[in-house]
Structures are given as C-alpha cells and as structure tokens.
C-alpha atoms as a PDB file:
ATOM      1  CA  UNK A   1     130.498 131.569 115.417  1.00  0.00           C
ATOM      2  CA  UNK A   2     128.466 130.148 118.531  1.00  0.00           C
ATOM      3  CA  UNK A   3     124.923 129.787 118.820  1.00  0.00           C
ATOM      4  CA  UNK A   4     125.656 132.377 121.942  1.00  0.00           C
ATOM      5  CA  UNK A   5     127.072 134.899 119.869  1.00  0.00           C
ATOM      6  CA  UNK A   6     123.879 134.403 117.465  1.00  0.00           C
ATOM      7  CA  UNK A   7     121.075 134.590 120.183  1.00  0.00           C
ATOM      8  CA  UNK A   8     123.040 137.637 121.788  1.00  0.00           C
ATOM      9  CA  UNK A   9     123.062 139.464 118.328  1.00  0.00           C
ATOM     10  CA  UNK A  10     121.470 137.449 115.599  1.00  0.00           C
ATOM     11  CA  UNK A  11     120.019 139.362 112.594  1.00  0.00           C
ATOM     12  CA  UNK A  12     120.273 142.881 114.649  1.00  0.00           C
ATOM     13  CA  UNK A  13     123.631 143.723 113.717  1.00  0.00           C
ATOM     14  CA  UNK A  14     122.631 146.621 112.282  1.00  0.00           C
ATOM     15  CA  UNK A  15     121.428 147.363 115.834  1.00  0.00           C
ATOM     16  CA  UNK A  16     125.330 147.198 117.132  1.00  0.00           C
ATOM     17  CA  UNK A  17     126.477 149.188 114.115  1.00  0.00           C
ATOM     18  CA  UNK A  18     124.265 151.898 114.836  1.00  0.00           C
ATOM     19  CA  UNK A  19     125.310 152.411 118.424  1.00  0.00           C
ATOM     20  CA  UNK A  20     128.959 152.072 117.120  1.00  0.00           C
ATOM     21  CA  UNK A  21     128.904 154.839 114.903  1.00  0.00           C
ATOM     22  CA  UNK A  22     127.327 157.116 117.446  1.00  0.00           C
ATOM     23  CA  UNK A  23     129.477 156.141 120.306  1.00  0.00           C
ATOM     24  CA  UNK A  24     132.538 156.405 118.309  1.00  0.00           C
ATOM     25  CA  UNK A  25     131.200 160.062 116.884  1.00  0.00           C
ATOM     26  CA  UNK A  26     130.338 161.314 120.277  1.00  0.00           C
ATOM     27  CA  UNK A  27     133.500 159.493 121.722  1.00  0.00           C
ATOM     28  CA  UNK A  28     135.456 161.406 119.171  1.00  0.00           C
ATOM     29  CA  UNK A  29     134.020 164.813 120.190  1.00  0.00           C
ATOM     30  CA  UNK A  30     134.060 164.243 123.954  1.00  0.00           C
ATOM     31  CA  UNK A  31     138.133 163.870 123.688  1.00  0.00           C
ATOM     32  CA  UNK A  32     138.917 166.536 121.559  1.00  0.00           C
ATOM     33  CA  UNK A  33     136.655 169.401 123.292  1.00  0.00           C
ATOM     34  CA  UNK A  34     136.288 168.067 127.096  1.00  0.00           C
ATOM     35  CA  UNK A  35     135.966 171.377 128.483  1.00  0.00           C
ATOM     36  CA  UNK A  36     132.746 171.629 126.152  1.00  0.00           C
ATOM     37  CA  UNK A  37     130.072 172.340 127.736  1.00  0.00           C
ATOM     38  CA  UNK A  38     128.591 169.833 130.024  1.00  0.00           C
ATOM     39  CA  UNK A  39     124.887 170.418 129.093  1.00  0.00           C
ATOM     40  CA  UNK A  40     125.838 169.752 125.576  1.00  0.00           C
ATOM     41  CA  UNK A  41     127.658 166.878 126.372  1.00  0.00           C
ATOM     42  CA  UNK A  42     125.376 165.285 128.609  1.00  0.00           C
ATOM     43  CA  UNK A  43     122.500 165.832 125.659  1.00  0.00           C
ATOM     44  CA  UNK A  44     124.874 163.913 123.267  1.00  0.00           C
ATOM     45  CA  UNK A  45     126.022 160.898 125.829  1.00  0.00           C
ATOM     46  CA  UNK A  46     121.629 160.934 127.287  1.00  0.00           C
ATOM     47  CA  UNK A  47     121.119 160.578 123.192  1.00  0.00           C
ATOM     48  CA  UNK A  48     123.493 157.684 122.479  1.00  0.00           C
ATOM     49  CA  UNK A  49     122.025 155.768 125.927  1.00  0.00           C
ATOM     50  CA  UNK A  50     118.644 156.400 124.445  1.00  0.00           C
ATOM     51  CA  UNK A  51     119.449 155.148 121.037  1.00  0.00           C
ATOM     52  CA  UNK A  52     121.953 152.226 122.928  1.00  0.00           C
ATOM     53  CA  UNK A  53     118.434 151.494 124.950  1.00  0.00           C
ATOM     54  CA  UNK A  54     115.862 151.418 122.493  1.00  0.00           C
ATOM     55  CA  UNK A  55     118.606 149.594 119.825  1.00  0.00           C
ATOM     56  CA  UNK A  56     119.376 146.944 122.825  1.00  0.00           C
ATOM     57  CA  UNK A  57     115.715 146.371 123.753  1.00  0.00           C
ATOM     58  CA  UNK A  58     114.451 145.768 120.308  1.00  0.00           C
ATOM     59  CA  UNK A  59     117.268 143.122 120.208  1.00  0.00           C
ATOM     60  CA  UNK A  60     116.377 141.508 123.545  1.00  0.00           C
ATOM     61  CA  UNK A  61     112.829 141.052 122.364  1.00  0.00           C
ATOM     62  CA  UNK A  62     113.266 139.887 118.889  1.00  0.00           C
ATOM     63  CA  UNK A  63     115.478 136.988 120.657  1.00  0.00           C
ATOM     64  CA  UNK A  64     113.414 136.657 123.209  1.00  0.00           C
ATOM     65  CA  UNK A  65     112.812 133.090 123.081  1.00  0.00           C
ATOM     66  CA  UNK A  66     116.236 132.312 121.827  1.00  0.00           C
ATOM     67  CA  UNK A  67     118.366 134.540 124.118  1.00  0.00           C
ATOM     68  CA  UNK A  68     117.409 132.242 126.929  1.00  0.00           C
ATOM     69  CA  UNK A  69     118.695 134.873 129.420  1.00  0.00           C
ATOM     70  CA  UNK A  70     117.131 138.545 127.924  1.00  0.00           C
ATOM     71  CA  UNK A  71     117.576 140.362 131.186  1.00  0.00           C
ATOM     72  CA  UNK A  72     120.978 140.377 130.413  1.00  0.00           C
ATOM     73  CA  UNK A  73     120.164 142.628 127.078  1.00  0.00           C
ATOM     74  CA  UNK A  74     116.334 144.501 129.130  1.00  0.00           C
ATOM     75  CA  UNK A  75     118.061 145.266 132.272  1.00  0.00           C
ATOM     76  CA  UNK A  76     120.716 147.860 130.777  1.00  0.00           C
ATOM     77  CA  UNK A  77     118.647 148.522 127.642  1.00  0.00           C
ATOM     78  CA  UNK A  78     115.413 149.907 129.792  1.00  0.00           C
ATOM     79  CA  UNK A  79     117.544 151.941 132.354  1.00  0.00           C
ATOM     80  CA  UNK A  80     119.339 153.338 129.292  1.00  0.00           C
ATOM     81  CA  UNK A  81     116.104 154.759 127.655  1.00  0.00           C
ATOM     82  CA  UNK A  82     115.020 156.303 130.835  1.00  0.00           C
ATOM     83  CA  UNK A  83     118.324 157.600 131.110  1.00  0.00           C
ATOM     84  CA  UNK A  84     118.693 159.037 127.979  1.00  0.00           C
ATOM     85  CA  UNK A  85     115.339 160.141 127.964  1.00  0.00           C
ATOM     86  CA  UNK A  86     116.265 162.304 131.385  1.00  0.00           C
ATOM     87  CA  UNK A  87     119.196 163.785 129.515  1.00  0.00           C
ATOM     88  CA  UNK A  88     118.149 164.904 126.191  1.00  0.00           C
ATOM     89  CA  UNK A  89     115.069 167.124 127.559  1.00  0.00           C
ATOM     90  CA  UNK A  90     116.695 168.646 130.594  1.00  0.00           C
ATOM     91  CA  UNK A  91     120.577 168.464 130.767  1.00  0.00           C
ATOM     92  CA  UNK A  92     120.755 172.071 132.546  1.00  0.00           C
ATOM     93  CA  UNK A  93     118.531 171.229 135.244  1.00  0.00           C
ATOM     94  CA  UNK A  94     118.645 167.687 135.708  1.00  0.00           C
ATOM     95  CA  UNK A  95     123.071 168.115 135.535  1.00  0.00           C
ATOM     96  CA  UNK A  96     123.676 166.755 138.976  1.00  0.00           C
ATOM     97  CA  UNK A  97     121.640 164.089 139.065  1.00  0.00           C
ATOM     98  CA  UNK A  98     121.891 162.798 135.502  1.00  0.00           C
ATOM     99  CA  UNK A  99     125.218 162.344 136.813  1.00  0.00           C
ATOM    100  CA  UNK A 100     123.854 160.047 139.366  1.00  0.00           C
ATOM    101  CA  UNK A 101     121.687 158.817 137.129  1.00  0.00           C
ATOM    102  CA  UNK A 102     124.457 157.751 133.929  1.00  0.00           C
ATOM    103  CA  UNK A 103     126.853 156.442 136.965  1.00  0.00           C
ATOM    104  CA  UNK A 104     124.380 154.018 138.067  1.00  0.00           C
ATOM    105  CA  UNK A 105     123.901 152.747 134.318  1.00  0.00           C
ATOM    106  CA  UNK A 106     127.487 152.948 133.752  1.00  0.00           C
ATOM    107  CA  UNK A 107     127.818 150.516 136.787  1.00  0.00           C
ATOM    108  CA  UNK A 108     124.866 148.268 135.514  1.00  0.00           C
ATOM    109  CA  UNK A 109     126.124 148.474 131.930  1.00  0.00           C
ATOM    110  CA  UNK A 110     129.387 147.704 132.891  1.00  0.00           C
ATOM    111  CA  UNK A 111     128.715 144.333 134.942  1.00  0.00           C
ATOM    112  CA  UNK A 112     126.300 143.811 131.936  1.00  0.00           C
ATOM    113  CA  UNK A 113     129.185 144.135 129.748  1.00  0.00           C
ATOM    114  CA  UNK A 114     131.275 141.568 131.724  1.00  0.00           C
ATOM    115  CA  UNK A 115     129.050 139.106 132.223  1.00  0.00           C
ATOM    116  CA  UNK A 116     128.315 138.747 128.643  1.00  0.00           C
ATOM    117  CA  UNK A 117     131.891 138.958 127.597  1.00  0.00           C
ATOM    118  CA  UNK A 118     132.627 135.919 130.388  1.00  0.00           C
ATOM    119  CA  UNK A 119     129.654 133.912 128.331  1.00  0.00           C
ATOM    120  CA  UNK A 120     131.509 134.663 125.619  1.00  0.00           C
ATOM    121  CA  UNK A 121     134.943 133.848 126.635  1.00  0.00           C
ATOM    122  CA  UNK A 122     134.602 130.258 125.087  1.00  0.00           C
ATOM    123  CA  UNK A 123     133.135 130.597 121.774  1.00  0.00           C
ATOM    124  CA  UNK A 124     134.986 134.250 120.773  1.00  0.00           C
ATOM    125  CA  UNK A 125     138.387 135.620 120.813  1.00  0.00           C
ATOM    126  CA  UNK A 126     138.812 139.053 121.112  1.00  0.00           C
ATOM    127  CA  UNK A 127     136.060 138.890 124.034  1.00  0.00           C
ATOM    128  CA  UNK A 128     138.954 140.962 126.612  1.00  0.00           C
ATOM    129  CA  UNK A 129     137.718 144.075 124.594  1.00  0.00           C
ATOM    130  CA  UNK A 130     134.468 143.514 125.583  1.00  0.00           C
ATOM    131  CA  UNK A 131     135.352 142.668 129.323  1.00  0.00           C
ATOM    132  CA  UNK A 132     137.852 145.867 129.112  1.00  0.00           C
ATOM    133  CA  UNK A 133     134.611 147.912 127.758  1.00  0.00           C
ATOM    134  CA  UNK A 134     132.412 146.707 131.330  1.00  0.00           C
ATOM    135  CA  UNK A 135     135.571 147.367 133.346  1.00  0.00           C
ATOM    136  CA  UNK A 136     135.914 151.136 132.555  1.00  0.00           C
ATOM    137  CA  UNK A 137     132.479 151.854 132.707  1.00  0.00           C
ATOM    138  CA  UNK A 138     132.328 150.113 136.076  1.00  0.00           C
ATOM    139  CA  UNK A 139     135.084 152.810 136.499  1.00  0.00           C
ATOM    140  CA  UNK A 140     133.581 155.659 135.434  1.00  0.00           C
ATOM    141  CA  UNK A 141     130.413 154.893 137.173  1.00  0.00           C
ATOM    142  CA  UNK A 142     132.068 155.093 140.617  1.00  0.00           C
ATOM    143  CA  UNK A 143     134.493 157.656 139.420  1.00  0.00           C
ATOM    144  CA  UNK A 144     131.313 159.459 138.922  1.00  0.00           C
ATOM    145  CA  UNK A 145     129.615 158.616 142.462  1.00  0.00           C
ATOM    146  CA  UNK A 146     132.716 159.138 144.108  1.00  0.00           C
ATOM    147  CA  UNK A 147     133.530 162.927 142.653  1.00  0.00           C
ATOM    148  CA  UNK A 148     130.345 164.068 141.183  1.00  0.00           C
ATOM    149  CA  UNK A 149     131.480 167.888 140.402  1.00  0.00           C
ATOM    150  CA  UNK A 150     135.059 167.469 140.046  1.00  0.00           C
ATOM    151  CA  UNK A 151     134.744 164.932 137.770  1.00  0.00           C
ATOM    152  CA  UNK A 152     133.546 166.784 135.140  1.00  0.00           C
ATOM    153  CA  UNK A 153     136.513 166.884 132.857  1.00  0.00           C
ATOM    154  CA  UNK A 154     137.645 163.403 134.135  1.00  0.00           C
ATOM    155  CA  UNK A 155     134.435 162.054 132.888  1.00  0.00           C
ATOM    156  CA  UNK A 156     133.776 164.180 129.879  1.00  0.00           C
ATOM    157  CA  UNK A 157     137.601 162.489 128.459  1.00  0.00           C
ATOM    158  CA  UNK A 158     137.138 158.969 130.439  1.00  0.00           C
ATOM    159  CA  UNK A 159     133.395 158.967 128.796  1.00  0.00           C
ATOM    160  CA  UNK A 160     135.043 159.585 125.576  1.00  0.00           C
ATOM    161  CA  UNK A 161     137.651 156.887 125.963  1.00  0.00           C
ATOM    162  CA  UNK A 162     134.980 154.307 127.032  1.00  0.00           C
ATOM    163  CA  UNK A 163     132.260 155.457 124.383  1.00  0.00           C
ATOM    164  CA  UNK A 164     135.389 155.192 121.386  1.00  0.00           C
ATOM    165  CA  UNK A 165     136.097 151.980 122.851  1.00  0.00           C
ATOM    166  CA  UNK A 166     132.759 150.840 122.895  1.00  0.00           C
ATOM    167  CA  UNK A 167     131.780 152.140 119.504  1.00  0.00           C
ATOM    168  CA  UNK A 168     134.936 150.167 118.149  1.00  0.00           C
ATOM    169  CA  UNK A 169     133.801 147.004 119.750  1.00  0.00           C
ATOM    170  CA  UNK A 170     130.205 147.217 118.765  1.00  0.00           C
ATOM    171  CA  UNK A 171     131.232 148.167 114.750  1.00  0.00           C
ATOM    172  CA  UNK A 172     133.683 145.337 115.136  1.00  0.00           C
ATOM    173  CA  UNK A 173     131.041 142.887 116.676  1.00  0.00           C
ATOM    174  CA  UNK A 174     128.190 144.378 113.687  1.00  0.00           C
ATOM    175  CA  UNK A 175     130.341 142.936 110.746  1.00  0.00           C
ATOM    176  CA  UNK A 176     131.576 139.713 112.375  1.00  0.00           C
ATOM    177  CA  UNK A 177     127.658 139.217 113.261  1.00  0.00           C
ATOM    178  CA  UNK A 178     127.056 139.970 110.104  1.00  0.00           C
ATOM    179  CA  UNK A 179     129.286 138.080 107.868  1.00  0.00           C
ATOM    180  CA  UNK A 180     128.698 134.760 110.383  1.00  0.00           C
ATOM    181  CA  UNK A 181     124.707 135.385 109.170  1.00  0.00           C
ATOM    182  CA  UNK A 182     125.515 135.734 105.810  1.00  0.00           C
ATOM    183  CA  UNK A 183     127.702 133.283 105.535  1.00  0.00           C
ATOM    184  CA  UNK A 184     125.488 130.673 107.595  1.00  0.00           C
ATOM    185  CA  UNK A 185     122.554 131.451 105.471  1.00  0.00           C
ATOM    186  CA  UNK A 186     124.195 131.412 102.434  1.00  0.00           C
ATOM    187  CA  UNK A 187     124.713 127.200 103.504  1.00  0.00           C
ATOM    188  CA  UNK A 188     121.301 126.493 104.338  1.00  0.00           C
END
C-alpha cells in the first residue's frame, strides 16, 4: 500500500469504519422508508456528517505533518460538523435551508472525494468507487440546489444510494488500511 494511502488514513481506520457502519445503516433506512419523514431523516444524515466531520478532522490532524495536503481531509471535515451540528438540533425549522446547507457539502465533499481518489489512482485499484462516491454526491448536491422541495424523495433514495455506497467504500478502505498497518508493523 502507498505511503499516500497511509498519510490519508494511517492508524485511523477505525475512523473510516465508524462512518461506514453509520452511512451504510442510515443508507439502508433512507431506501427502504423514503417517504419517512424528512425531519427524521435529515436528523439521521446531519448525525452521520457530524460524526463523518469530527471522525475526518481528528484524522486530518493526527497526520497533520504527514498528510502534506490536510485541507483536503479539514475542508469537508469542518463544514460537515457545522452541518451536522445545524441538523441534529433543528431539522423542523432549519428544513429548507439544511437543504442548502448538506447540498453545498455534498458538492464540497464530492470534489473532495475526487480529488483524493485521482491521488489515489496510481497506488490503489478499486479507486473508481471512490471517484463514483464524489461523482454522485456532486449530483445530489446540485440535484438538491436545483429542486430544493421536489427533491425530497429524490434525495431521501439518491442520499441513501450515495450514503450505502459510501459506507461500503469506507468499511472496505477500514480493513485494507488496516491489514496494510498490521501487516507493515508486524515487519518492522
């Protein structure tokens, strides 16, 4: 594994299996019931972009020195705990613009995604999911801009698709971190 790969994730795997579990969970529920309701929903997806957040900027500055580029970790990590914050302690009132609010991340998150997964393209196969991840939240960010109250179901199944996807990739990228740590430190 690359010395990219390492300063992107190093010893916080945990951190990626975390946000995988949640965003699969929450992905899981956002498909099955997308006429939910959106309060609800938008309390679940502001909690996993608060837990994504803090997760992400706990990574960024542990490997602060070694990430060489953090902003690339900060940026979307820091706008996702505002985000979230927003979300979880006033989804009723705060519905229209949260939606704002999670499109703009979505975008950010989403060129975030891609330009790690181009980094990436070199030292990891299986980097397309990640690029595939940025794409469709690029998507449902304007999606979201473009139709704020139509969109509703749209974006309650597309934010399920993306956060399954997502929660896939970042249990899948947790146990490849992890094994390439253990198995590097079990050389030393």
């Amino acid at each position: 594994m690359s010395p990219i790969i390492s300063s992107l994730y190093g010893s916080s795997w945990w951190s990626l299996l975390v946000r995988g579990i949640i965003a699969s969970v929450i992905g899981i529920i956002a498909i099955s019931a997308p006429t939910g309701t959106l309060a609800v929903i938008i309390a679940l997806l502001g909690l996993l972009i608060l837990i994504a957040g803090i997760a992400g900027t706990i990574g960024g500055l542990v490997f602060w020195k070694s990430a060489g580029r953090p902003t690339l970790v900060l940026i979307p990590s820091v706008l996702g705990i505002i985000v979230g914050l927003i979300a979880i302690l006033s989804p009723q009132t705060t519905a229209r613009i949260l939606i704002y609010l999670i499109a703009i991340w979505a975008i950010v998150y989403g060129v975030s995604e891609i330009s790690k997964a181009l980094k990436l393209r070199r030292d990891l196969t299986g980097e397309w999911i990640q690029l595939f991840v940025g794409i469709i939240a690029i998507v449902f960010g304007i999606v979201l801009v473009v139709k704020p109250i139509t969109a509703g179901a749209l974006a309650v199944a597309l934010a399920g698709f993306l956060l399954l996807v997502l929660g896939i990739f970042w249990i899948v990228m947790a146990i490849r971190t992890k094994r390439w740590h253990g198995w590097q430190t079990w050389e030393d």
